[in-house]
PDB file of N, CA and C in Angstrom:
ATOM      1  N   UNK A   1       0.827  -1.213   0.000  1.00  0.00           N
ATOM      2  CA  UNK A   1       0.000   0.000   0.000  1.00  0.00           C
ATOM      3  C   UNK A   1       0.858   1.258   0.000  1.00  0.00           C
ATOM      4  N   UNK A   2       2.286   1.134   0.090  1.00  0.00           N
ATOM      5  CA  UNK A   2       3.009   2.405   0.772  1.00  0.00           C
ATOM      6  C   UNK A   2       2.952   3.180  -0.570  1.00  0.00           C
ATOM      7  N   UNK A   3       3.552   2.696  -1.462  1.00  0.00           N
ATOM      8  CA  UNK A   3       4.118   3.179  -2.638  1.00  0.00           C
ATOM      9  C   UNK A   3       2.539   3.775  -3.713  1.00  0.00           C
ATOM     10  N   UNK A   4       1.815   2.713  -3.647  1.00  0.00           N
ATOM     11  CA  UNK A   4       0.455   3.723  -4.006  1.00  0.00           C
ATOM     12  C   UNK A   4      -0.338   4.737  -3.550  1.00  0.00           C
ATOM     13  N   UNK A   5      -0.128   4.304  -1.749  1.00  0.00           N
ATOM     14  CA  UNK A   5      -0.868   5.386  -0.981  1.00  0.00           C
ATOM     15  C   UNK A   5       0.155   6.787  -1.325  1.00  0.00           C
ATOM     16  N   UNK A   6       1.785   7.050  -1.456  1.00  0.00           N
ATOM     17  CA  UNK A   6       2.313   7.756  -1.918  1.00  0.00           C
ATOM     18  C   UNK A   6       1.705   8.840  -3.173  1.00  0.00           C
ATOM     19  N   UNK A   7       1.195   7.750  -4.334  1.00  0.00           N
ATOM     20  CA  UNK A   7       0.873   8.174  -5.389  1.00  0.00           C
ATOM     21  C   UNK A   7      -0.298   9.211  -5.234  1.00  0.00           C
ATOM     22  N   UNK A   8      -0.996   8.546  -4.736  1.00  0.00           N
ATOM     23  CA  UNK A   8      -2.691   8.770  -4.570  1.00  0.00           C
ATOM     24  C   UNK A   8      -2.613  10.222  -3.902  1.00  0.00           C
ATOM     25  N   UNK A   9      -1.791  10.409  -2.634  1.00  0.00           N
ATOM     26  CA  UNK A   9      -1.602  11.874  -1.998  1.00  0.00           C
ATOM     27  C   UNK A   9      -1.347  12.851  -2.644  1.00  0.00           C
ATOM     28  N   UNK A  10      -0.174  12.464  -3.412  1.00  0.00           N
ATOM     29  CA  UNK A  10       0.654  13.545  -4.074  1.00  0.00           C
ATOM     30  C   UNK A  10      -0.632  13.899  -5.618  1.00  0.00           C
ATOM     31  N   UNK A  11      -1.365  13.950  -5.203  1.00  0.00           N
ATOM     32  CA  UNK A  11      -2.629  14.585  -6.514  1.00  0.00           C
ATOM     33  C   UNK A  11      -2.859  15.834  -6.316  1.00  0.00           C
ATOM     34  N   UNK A  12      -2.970  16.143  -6.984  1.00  0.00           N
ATOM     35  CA  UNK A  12      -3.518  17.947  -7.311  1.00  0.00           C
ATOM     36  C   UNK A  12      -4.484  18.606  -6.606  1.00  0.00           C
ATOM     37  N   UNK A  13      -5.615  17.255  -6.614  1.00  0.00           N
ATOM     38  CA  UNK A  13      -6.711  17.953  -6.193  1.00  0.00           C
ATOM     39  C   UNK A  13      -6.339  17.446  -4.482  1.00  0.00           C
ATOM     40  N   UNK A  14      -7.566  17.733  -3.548  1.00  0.00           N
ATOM     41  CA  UNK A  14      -7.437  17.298  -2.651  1.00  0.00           C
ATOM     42  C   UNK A  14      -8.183  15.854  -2.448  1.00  0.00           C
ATOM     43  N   UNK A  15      -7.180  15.103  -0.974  1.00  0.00           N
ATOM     44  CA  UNK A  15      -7.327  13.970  -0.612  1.00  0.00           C
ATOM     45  C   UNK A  15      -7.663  13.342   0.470  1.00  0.00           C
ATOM     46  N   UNK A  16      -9.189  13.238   0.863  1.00  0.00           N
ATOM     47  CA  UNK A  16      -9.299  13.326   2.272  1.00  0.00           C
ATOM     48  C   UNK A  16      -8.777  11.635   2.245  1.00  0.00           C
ATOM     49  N   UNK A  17      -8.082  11.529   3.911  1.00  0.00           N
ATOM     50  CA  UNK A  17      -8.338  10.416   3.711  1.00  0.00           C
ATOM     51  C   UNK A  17      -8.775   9.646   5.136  1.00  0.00           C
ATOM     52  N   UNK A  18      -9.314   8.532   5.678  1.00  0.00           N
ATOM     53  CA  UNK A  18     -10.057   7.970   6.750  1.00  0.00           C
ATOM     54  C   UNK A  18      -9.269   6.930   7.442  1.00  0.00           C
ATOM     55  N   UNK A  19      -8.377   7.157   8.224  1.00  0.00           N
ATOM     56  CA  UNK A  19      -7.599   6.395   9.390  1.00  0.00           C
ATOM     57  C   UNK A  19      -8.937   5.677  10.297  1.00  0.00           C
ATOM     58  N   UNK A  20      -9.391   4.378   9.786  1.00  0.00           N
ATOM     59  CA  UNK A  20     -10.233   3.971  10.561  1.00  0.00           C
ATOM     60  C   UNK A  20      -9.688   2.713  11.162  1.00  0.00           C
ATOM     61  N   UNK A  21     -10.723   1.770  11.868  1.00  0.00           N
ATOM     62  CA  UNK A  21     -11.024   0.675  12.109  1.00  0.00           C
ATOM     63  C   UNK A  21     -12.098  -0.187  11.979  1.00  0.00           C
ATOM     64  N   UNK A  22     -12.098  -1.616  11.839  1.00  0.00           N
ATOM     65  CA  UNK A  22     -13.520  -2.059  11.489  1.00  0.00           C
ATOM     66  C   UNK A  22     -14.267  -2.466  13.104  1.00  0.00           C
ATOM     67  N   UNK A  23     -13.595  -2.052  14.339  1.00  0.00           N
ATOM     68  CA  UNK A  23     -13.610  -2.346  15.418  1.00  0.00           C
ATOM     69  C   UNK A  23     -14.675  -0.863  16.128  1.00  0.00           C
ATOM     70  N   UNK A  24     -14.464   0.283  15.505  1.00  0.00           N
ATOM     71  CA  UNK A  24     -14.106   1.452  16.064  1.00  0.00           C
ATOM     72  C   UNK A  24     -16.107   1.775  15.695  1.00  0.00           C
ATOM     73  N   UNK A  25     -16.609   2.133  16.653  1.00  0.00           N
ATOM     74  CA  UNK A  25     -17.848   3.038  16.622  1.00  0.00           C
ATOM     75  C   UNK A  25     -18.368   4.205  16.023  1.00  0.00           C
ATOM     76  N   UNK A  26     -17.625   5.333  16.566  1.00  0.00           N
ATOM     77  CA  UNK A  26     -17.362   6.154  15.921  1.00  0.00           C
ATOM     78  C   UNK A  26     -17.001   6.473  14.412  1.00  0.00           C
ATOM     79  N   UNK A  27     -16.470   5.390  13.684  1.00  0.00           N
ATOM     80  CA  UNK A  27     -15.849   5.233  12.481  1.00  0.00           C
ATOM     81  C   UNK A  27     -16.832   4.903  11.471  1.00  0.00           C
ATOM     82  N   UNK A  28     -17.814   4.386  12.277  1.00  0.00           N
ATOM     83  CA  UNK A  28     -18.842   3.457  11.360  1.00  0.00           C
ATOM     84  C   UNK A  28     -19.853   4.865  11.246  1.00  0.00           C
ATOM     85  N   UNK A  29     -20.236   5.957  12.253  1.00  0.00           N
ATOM     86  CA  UNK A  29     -20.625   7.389  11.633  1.00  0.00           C
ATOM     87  C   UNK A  29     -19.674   8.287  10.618  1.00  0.00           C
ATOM     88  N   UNK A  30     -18.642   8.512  10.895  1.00  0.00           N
ATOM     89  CA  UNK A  30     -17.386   8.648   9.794  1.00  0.00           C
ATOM     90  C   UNK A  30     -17.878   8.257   8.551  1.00  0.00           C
ATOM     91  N   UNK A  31     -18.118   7.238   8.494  1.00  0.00           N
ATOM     92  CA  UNK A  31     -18.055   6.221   6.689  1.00  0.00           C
ATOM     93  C   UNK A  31     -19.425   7.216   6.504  1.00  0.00           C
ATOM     94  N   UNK A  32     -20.566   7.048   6.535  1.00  0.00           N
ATOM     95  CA  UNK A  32     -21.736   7.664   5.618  1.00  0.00           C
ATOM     96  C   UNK A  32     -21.253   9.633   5.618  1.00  0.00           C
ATOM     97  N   UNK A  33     -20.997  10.077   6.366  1.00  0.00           N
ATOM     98  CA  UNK A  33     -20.824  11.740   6.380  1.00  0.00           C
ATOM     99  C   UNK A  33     -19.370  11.357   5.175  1.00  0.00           C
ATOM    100  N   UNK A  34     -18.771  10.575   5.068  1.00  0.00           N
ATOM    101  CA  UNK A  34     -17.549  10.813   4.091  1.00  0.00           C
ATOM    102  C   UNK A  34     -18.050   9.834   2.266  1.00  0.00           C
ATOM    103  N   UNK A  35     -18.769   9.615   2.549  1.00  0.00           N
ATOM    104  CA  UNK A  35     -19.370   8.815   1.485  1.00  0.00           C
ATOM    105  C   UNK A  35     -20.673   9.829   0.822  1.00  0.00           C
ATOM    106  N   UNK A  36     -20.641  10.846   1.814  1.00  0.00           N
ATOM    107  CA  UNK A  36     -21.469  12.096   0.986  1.00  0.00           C
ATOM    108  C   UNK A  36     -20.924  12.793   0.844  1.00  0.00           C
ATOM    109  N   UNK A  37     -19.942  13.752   1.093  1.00  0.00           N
ATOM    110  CA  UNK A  37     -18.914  14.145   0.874  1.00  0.00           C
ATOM    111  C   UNK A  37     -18.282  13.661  -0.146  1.00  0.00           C
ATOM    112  N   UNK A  38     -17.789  12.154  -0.920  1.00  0.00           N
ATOM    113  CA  UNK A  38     -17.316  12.094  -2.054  1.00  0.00           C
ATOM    114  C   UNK A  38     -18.634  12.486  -2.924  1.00  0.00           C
ATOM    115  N   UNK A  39     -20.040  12.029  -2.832  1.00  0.00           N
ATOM    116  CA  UNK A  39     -20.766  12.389  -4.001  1.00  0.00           C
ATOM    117  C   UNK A  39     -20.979  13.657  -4.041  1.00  0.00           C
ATOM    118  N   UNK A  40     -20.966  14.416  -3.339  1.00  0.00           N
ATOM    119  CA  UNK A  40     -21.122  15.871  -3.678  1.00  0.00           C
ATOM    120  C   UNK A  40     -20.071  16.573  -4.144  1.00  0.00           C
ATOM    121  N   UNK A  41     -18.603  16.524  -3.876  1.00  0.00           N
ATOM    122  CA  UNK A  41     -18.029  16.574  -4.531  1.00  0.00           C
ATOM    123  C   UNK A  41     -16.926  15.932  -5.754  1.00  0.00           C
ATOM    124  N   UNK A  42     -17.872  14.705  -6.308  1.00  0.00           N
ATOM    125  CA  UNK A  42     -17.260  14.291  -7.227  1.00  0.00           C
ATOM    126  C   UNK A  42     -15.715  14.158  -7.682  1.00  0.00           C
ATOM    127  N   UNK A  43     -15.186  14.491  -8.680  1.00  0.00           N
ATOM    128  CA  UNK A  43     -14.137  14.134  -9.371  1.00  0.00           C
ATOM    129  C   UNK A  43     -13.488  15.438  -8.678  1.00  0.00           C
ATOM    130  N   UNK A  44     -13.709  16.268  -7.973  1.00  0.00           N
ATOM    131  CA  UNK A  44     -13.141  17.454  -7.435  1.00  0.00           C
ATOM    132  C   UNK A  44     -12.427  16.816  -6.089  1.00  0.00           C
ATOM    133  N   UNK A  45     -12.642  15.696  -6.158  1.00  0.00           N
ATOM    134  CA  UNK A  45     -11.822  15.389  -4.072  1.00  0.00           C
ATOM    135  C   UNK A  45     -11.921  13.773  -4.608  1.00  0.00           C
ATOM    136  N   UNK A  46     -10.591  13.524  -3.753  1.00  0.00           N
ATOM    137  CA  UNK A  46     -10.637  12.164  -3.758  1.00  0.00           C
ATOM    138  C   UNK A  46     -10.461  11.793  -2.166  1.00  0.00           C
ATOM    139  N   UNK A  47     -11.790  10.199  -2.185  1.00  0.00           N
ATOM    140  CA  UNK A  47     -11.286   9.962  -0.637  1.00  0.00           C
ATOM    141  C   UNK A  47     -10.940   8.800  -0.502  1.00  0.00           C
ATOM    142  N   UNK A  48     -10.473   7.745   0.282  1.00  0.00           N
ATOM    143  CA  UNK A  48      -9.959   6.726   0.492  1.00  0.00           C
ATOM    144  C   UNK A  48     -10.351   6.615   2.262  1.00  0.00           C
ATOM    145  N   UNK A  49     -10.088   5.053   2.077  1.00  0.00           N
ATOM    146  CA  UNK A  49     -10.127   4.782   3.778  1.00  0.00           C
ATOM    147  C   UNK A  49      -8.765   3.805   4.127  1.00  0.00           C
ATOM    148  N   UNK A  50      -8.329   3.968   4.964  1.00  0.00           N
ATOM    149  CA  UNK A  50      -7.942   3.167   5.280  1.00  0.00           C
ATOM    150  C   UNK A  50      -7.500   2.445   7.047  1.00  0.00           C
ATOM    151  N   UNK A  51      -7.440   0.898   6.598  1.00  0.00           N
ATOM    152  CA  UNK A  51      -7.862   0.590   7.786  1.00  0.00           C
ATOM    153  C   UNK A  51      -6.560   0.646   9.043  1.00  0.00           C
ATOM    154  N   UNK A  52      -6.488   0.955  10.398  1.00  0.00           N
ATOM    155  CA  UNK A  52      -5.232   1.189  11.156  1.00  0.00           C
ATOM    156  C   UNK A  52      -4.609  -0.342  11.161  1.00  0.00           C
ATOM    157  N   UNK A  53      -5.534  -1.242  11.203  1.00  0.00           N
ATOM    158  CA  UNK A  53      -4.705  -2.500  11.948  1.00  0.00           C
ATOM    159  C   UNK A  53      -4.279  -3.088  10.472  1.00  0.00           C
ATOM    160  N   UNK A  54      -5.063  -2.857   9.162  1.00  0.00           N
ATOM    161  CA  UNK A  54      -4.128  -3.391   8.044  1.00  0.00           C
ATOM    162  C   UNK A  54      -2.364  -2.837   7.873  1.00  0.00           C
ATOM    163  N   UNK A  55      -2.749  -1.226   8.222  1.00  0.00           N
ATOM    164  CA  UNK A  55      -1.890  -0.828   7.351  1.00  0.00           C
ATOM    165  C   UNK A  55      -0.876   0.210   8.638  1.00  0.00           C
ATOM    166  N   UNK A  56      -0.483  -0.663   9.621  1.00  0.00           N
ATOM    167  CA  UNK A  56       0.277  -0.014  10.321  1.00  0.00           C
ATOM    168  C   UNK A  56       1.202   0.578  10.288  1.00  0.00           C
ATOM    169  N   UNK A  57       1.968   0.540   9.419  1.00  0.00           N
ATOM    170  CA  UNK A  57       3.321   1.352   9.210  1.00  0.00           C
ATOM    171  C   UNK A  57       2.500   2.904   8.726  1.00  0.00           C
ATOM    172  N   UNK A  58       1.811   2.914   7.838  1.00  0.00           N
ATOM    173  CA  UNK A  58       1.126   4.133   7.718  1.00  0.00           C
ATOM    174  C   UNK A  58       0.239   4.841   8.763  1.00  0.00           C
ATOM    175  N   UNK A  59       0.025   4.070   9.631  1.00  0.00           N
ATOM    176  CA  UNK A  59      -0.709   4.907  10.823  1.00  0.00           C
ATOM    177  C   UNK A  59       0.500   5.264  11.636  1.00  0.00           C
ATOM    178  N   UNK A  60       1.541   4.357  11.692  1.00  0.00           N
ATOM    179  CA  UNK A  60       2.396   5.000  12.880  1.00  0.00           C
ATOM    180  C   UNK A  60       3.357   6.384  12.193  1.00  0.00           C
ATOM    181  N   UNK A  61       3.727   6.055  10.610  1.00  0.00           N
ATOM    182  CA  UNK A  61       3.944   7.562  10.419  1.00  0.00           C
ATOM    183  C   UNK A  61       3.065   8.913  10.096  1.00  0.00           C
ATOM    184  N   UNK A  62       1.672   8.382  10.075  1.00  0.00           N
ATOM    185  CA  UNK A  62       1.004  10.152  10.281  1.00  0.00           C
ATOM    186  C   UNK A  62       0.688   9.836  12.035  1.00  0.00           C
ATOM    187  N   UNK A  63       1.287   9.344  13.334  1.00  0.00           N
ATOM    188  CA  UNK A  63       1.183   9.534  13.883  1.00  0.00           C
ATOM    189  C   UNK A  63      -0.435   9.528  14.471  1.00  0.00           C
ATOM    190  N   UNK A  64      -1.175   7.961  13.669  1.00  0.00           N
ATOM    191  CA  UNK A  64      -2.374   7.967  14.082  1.00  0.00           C
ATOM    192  C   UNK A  64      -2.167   7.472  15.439  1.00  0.00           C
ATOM    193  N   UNK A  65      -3.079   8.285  16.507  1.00  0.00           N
ATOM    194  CA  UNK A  65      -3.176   7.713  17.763  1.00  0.00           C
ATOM    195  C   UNK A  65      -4.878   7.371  18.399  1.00  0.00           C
ATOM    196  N   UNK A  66      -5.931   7.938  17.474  1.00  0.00           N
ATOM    197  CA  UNK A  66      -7.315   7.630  17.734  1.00  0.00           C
ATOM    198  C   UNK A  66      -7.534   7.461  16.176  1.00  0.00           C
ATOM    199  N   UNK A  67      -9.086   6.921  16.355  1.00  0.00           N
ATOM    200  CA  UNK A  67      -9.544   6.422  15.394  1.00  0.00           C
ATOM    201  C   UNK A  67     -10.648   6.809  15.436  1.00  0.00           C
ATOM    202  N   UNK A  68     -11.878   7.591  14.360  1.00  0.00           N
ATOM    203  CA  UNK A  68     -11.294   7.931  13.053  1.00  0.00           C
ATOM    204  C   UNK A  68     -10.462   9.263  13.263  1.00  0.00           C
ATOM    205  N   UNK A  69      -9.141   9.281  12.181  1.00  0.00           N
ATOM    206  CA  UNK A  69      -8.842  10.177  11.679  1.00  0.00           C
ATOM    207  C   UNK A  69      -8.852  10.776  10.810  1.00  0.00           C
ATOM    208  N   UNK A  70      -9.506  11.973  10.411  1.00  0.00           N
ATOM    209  CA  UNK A  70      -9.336  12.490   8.722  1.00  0.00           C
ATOM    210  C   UNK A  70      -8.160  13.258   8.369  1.00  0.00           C
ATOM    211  N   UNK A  71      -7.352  13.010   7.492  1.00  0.00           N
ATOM    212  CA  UNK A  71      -6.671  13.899   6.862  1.00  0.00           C
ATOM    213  C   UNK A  71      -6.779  14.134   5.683  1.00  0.00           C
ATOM    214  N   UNK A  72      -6.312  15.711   5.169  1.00  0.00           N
ATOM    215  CA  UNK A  72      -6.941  16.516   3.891  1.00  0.00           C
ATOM    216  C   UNK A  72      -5.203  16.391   3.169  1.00  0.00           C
ATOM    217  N   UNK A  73      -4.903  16.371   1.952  1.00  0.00           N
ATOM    218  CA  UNK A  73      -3.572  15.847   1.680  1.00  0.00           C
ATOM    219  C   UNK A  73      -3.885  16.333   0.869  1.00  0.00           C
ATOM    220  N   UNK A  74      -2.863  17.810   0.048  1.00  0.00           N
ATOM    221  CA  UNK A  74      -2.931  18.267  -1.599  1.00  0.00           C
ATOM    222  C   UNK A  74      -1.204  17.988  -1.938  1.00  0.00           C
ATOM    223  N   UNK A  75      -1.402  17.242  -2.979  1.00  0.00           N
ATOM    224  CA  UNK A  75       0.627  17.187  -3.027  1.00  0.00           C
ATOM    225  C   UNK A  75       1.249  16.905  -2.475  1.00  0.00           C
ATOM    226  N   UNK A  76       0.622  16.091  -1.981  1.00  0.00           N
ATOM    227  CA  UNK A  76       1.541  15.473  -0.561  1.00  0.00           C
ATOM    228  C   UNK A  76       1.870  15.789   0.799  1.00  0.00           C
ATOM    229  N   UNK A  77       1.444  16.986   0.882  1.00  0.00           N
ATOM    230  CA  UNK A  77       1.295  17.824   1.833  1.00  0.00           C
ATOM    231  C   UNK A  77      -0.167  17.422   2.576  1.00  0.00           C
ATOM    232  N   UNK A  78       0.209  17.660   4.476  1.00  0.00           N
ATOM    233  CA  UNK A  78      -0.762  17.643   5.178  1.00  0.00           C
ATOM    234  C   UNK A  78      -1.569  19.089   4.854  1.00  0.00           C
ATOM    235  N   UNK A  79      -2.474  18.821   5.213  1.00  0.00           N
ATOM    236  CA  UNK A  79      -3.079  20.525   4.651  1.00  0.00           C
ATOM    237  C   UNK A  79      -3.986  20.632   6.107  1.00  0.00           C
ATOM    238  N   UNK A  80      -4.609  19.441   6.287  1.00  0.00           N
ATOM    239  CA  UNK A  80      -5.614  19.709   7.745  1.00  0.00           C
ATOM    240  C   UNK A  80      -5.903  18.214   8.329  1.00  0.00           C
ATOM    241  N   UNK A  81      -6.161  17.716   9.804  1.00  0.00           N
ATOM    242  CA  UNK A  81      -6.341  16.765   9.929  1.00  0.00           C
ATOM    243  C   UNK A  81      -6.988  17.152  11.429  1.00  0.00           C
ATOM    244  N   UNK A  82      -8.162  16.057  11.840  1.00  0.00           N
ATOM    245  CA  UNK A  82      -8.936  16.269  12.648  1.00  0.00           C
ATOM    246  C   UNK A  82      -9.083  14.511  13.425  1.00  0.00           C
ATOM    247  N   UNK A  83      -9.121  14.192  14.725  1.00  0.00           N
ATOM    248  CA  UNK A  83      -9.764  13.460  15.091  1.00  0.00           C
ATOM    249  C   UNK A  83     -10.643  12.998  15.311  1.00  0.00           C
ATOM    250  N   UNK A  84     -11.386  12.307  15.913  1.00  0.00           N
ATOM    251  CA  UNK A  84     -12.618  12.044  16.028  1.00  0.00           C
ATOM    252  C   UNK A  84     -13.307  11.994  14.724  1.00  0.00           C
ATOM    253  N   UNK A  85     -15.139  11.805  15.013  1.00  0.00           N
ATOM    254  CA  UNK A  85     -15.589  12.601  14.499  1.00  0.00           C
ATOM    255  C   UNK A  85     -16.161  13.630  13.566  1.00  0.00           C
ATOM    256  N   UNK A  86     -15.942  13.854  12.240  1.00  0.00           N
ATOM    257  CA  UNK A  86     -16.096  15.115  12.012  1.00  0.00           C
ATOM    258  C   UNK A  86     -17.145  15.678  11.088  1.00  0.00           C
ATOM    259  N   UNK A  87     -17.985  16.869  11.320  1.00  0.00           N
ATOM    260  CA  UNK A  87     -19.101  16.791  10.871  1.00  0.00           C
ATOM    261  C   UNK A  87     -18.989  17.190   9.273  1.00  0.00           C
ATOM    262  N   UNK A  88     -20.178  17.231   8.379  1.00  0.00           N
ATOM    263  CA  UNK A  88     -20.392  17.111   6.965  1.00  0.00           C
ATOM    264  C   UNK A  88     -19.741  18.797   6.593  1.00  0.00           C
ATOM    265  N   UNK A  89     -20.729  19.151   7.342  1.00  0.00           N
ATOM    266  CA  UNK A  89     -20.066  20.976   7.111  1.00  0.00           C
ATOM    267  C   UNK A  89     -19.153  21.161   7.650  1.00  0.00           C
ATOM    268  N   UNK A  90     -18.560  20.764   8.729  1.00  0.00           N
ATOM    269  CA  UNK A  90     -16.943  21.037   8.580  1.00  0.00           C
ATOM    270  C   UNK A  90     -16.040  20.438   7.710  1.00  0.00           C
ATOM    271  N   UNK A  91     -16.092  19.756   7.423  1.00  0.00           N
ATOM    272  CA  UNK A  91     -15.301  18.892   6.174  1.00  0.00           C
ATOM    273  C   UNK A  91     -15.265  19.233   4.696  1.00  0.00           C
ATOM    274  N   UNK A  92     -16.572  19.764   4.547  1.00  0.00           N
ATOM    275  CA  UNK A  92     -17.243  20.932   3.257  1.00  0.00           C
ATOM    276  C   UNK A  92     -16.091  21.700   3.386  1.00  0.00           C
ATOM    277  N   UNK A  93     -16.106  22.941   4.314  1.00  0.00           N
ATOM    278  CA  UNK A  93     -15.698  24.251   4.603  1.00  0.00           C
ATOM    279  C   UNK A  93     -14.244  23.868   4.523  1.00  0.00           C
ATOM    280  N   UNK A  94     -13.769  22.996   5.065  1.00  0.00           N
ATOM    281  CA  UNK A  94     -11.963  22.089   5.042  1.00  0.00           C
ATOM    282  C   UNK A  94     -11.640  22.082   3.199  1.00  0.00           C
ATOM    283  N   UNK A  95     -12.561  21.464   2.419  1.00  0.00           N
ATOM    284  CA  UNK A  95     -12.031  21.358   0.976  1.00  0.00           C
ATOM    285  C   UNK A  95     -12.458  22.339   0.521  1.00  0.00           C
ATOM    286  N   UNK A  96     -13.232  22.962   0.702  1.00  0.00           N
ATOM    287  CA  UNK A  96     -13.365  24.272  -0.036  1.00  0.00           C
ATOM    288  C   UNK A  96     -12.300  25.009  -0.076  1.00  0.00           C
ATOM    289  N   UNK A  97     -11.808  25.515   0.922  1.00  0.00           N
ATOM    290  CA  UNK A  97     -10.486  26.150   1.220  1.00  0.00           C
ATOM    291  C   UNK A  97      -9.483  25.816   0.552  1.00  0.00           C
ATOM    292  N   UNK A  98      -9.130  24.091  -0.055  1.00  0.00           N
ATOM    293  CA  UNK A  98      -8.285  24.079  -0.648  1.00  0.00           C
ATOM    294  C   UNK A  98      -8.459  23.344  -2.062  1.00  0.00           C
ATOM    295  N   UNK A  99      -9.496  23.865  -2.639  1.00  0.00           N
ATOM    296  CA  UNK A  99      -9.860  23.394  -4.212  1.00  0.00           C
ATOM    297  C   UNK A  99      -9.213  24.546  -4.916  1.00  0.00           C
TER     298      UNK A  99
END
């Protein structure tokens, strides 16, 4: 996953992406608020999930320590990242800022 998840960040547009678990409560509200969020903004945002206990080397370098985490990624660059949580309109107002 390293070398694609690489690829996938470094995109133009922005990249939210979902530090979850299939264990995690909270995560399972996460998935539908981020699954509207891709249809509303379409081909303008890309999102991905991915899971902590598959893909540990990638959680321990963005320093995942709760679950869910979102992070917003343009170019590879962190741009914004939030724990918990996070609601539809804040996440809106997060890519807007950087389309």
């Amino acid at each position: 996953m390293k070398g694609n998840f690489d690829s996938i960040i470094n995109d133009t547009r922005p990249v939210i992406v979902d530090f979850h678990a299939l264990w995690c409560s909270p995560c399972k509200v996460q998935s539908p608020i981020l699954s509207e969020i891709a249809s509303e903004f379409g081909e303008r945002v890309r999102v991905i999930k991915i899971d902590v206990d598959q893909n540990t080397g990638l959680a321990s370098k963005y320093h995942i320590q709760g679950v869910p985490t979102v992070i917003l990624f343009k170019t590879g660059e962190v741009m914004w990242r939030q724990s918990g949580v996070v609601s539809k309109d804040m996440l809106r107002n997060v890519i807007l800022k950087h389309i």
